[in-house]
N, C-alpha and C. Protein backbone atom coordinates (compact mmCIF):
# COMPACT_ATOMS: atom_id res chain seq x y z
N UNK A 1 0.86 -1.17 0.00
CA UNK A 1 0.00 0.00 0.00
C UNK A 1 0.91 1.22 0.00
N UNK A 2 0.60 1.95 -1.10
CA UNK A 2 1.66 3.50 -1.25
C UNK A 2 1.15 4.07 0.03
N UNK A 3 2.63 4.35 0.41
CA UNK A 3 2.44 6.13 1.57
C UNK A 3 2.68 7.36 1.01
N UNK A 4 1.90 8.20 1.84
CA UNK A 4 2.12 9.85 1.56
C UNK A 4 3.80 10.31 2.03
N UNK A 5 4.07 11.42 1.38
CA UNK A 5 5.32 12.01 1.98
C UNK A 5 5.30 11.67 3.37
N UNK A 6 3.94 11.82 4.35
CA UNK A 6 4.67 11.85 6.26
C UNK A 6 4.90 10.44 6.09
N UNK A 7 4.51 9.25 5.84
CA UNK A 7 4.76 8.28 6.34
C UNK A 7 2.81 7.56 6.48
N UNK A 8 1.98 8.19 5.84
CA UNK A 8 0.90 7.35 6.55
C UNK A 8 0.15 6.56 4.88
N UNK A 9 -0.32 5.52 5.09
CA UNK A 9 -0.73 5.37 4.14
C UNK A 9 -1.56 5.34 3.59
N UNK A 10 -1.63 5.52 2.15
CA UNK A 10 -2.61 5.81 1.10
C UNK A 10 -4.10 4.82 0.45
N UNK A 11 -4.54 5.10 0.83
CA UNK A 11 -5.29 3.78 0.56
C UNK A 11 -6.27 4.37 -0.67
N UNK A 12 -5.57 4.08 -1.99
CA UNK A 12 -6.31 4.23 -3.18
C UNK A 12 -7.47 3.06 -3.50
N UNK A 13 -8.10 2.84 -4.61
CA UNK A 13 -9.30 1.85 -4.90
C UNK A 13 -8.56 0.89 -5.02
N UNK A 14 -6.89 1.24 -5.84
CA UNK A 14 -6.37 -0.72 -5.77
C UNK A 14 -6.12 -1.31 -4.66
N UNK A 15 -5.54 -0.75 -3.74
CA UNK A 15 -5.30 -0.79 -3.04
C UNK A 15 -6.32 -1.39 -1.50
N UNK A 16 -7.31 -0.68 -2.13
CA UNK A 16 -8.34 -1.28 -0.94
C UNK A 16 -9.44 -2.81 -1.84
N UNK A 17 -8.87 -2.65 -3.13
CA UNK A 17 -9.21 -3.56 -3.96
C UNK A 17 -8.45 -4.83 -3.36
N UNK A 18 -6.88 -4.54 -3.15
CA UNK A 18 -6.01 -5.79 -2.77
C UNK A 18 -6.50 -6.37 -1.55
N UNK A 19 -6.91 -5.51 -0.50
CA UNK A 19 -7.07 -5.47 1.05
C UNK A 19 -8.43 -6.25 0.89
N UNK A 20 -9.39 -6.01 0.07
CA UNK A 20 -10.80 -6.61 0.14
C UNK A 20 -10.02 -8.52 -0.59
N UNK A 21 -10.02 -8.45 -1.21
CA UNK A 21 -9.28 -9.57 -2.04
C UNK A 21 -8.34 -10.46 -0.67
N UNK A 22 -7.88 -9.96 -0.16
CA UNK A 22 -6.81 -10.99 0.74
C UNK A 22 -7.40 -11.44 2.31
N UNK A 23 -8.45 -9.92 2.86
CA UNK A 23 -9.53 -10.66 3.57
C UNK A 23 -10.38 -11.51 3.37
N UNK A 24 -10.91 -11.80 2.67
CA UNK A 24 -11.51 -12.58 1.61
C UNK A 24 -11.31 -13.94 1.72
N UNK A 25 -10.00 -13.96 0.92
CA UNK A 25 -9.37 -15.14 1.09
C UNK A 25 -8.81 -16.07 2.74
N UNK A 26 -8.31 -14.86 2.98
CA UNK A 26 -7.90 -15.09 4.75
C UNK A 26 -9.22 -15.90 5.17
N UNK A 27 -10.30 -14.87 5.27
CA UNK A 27 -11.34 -15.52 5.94
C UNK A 27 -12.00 -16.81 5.81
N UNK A 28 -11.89 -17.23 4.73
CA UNK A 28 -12.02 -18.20 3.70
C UNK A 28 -10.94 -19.73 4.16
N UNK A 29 -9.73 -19.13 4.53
CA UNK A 29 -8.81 -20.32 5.32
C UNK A 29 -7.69 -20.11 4.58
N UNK A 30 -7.86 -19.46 3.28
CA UNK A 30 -6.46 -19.92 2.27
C UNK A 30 -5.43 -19.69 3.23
N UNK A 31 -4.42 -20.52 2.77
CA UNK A 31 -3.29 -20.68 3.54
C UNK A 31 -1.89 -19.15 3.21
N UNK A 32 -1.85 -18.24 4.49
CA UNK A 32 -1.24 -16.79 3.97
C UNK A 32 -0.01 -17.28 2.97
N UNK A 33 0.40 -18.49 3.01
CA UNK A 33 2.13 -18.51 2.36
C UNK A 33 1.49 -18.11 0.92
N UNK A 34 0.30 -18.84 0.83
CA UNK A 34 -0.18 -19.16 -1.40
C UNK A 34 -0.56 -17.65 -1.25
N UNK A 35 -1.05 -16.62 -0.12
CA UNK A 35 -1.55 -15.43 -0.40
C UNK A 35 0.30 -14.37 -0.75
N UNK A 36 0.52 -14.72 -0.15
CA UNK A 36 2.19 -14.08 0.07
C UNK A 36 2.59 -14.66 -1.50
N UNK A 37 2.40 -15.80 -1.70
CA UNK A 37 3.84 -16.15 -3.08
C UNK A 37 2.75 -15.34 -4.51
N UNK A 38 1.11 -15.84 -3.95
CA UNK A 38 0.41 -15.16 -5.11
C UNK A 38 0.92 -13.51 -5.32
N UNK A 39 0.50 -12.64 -3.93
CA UNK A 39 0.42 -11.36 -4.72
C UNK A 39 2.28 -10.81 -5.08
N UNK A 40 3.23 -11.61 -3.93
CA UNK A 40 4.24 -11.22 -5.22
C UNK A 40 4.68 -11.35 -6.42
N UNK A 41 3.80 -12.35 -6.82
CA UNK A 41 4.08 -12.74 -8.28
C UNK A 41 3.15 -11.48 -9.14
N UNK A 42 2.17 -11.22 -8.65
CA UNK A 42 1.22 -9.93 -9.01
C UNK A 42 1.95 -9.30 -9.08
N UNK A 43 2.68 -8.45 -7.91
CA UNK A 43 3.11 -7.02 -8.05
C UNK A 43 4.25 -7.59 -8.98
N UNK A 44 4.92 -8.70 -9.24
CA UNK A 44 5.93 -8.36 -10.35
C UNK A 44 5.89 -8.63 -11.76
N UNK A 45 4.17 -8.77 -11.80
CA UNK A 45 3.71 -9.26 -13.01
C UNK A 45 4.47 -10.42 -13.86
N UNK A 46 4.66 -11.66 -12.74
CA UNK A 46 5.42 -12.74 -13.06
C UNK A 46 4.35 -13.96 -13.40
N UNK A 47 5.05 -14.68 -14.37
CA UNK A 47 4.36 -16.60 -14.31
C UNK A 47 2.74 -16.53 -13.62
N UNK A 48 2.43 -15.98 -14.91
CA UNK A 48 0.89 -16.08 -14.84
C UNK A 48 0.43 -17.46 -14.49
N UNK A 49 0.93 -18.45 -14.98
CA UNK A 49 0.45 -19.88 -15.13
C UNK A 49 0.94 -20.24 -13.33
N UNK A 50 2.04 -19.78 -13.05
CA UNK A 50 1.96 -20.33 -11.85
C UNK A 50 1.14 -19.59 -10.32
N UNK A 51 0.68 -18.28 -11.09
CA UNK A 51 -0.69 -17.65 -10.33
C UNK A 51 -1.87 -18.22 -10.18
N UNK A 52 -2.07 -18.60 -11.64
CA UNK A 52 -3.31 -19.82 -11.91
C UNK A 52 -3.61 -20.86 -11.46
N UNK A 53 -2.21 -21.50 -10.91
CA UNK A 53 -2.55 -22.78 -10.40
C UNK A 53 -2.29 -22.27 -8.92
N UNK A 54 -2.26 -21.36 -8.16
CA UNK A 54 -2.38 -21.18 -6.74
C UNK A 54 -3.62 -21.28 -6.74
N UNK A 55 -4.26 -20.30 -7.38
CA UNK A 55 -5.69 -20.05 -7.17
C UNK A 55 -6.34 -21.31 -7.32
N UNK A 56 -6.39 -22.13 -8.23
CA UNK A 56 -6.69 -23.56 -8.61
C UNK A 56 -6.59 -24.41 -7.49
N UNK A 57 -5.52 -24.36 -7.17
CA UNK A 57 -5.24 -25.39 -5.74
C UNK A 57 -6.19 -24.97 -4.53
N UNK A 58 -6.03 -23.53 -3.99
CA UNK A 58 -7.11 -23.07 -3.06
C UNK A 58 -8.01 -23.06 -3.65
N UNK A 59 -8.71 -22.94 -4.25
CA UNK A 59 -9.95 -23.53 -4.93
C UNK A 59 -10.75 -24.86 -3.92
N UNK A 60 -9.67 -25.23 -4.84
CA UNK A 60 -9.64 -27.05 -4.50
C UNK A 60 -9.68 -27.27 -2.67
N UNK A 61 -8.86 -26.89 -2.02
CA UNK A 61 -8.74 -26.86 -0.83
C UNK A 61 -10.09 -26.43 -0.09
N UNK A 62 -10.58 -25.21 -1.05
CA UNK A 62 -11.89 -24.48 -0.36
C UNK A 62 -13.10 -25.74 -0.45
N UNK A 63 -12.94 -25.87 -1.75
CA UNK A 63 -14.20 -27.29 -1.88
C UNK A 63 -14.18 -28.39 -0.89
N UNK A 64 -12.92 -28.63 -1.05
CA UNK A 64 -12.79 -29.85 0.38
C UNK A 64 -13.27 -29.46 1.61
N UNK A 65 -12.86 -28.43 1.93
CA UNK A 65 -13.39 -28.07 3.62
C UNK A 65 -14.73 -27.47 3.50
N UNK A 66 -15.63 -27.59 1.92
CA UNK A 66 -17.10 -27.42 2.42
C UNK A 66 -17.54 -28.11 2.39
N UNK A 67 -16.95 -29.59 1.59
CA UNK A 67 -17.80 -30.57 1.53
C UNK A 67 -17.43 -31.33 3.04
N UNK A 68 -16.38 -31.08 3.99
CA UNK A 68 -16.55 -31.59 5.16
C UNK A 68 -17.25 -30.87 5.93
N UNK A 69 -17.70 -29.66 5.57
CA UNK A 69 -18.53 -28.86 6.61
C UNK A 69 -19.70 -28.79 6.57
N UNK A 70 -19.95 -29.57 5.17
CA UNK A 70 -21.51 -30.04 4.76
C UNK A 70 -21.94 -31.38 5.52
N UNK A 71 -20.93 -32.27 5.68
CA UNK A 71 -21.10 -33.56 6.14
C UNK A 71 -21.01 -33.08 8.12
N UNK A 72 -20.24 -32.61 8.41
CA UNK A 72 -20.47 -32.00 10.01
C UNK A 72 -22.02 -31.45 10.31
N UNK A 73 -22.34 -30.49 9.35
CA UNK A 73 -23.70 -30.19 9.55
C UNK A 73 -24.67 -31.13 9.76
N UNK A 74 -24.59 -31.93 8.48
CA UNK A 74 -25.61 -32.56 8.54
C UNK A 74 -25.67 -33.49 9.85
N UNK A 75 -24.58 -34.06 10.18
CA UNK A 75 -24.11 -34.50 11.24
C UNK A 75 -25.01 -33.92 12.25
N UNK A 76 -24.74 -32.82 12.64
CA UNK A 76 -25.02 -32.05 13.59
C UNK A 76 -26.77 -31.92 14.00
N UNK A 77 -27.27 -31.44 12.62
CA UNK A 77 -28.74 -31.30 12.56
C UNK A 77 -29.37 -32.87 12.91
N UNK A 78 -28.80 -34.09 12.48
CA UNK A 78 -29.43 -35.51 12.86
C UNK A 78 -28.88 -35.46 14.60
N UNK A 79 -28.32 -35.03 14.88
CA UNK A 79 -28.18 -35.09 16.86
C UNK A 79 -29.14 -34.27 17.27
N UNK A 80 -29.45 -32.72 16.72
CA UNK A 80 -30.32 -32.25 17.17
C UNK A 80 -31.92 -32.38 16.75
N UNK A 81 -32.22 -33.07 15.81
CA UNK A 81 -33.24 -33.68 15.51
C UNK A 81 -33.47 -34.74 16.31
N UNK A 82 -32.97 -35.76 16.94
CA UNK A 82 -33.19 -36.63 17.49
C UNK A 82 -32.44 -36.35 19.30
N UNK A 83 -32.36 -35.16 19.54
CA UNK A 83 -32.04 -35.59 20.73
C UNK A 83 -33.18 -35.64 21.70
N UNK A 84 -34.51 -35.17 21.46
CA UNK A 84 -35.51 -35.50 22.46
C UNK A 84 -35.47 -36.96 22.71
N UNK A 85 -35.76 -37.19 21.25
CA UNK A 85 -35.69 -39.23 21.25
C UNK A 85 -34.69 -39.76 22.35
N UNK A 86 -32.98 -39.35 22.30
CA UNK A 86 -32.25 -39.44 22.55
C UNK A 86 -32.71 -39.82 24.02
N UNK A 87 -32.69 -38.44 24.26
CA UNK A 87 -32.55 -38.03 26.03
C UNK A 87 -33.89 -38.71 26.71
N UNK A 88 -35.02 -39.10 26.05
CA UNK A 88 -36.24 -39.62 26.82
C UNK A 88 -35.97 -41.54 27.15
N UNK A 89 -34.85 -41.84 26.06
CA UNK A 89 -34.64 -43.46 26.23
C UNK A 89 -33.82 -43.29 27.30
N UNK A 90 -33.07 -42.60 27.99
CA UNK A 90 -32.36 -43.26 29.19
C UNK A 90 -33.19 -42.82 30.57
């Protein structure tokens, strides 16, 4: 993020463009190293192809941990669906 002459910084639209983009991801789980190797390859406008396949891989990573968070749920909702049942047999 550019600073002004004192030292404070500037927060232009790319800039808060990058910041929306990496919370995002953060929040999301991506792992900071693929966020770190991605945007320096950005700012040096390097190996597009190997930008592509970061994103590809977290992708991939993201799908996995929803399809386990789909299976926890459901999980979850059959305990609380049945815990009257549950708790009245003992």
């Amino acid at each position: 993020i550019p600073r002004k002459a004192n030292g404070i910084r500037d927060f232009d639209e790319i800039s808060c463009k990058w910041l929306g983009f990496v919370k995002c991801m953060r929040d999301a789980g991506v792992q900071i190293e693929a966020l770190i190797e991605y945007v320096n390859l950005m700012q040096h406008n390097d190996n597009p192809k190997r930008r592509k396949e970061i994103l590809i891989e977290q992708r991939e990573k993201l799908i996995n941990k929803v399809v386990t968070l789909q299976e926890t749920i459901e999980r979850l909702n059959y305990k609380i669906e049945n815990y009257d049942k549950m708790s009245m047999k003992k």
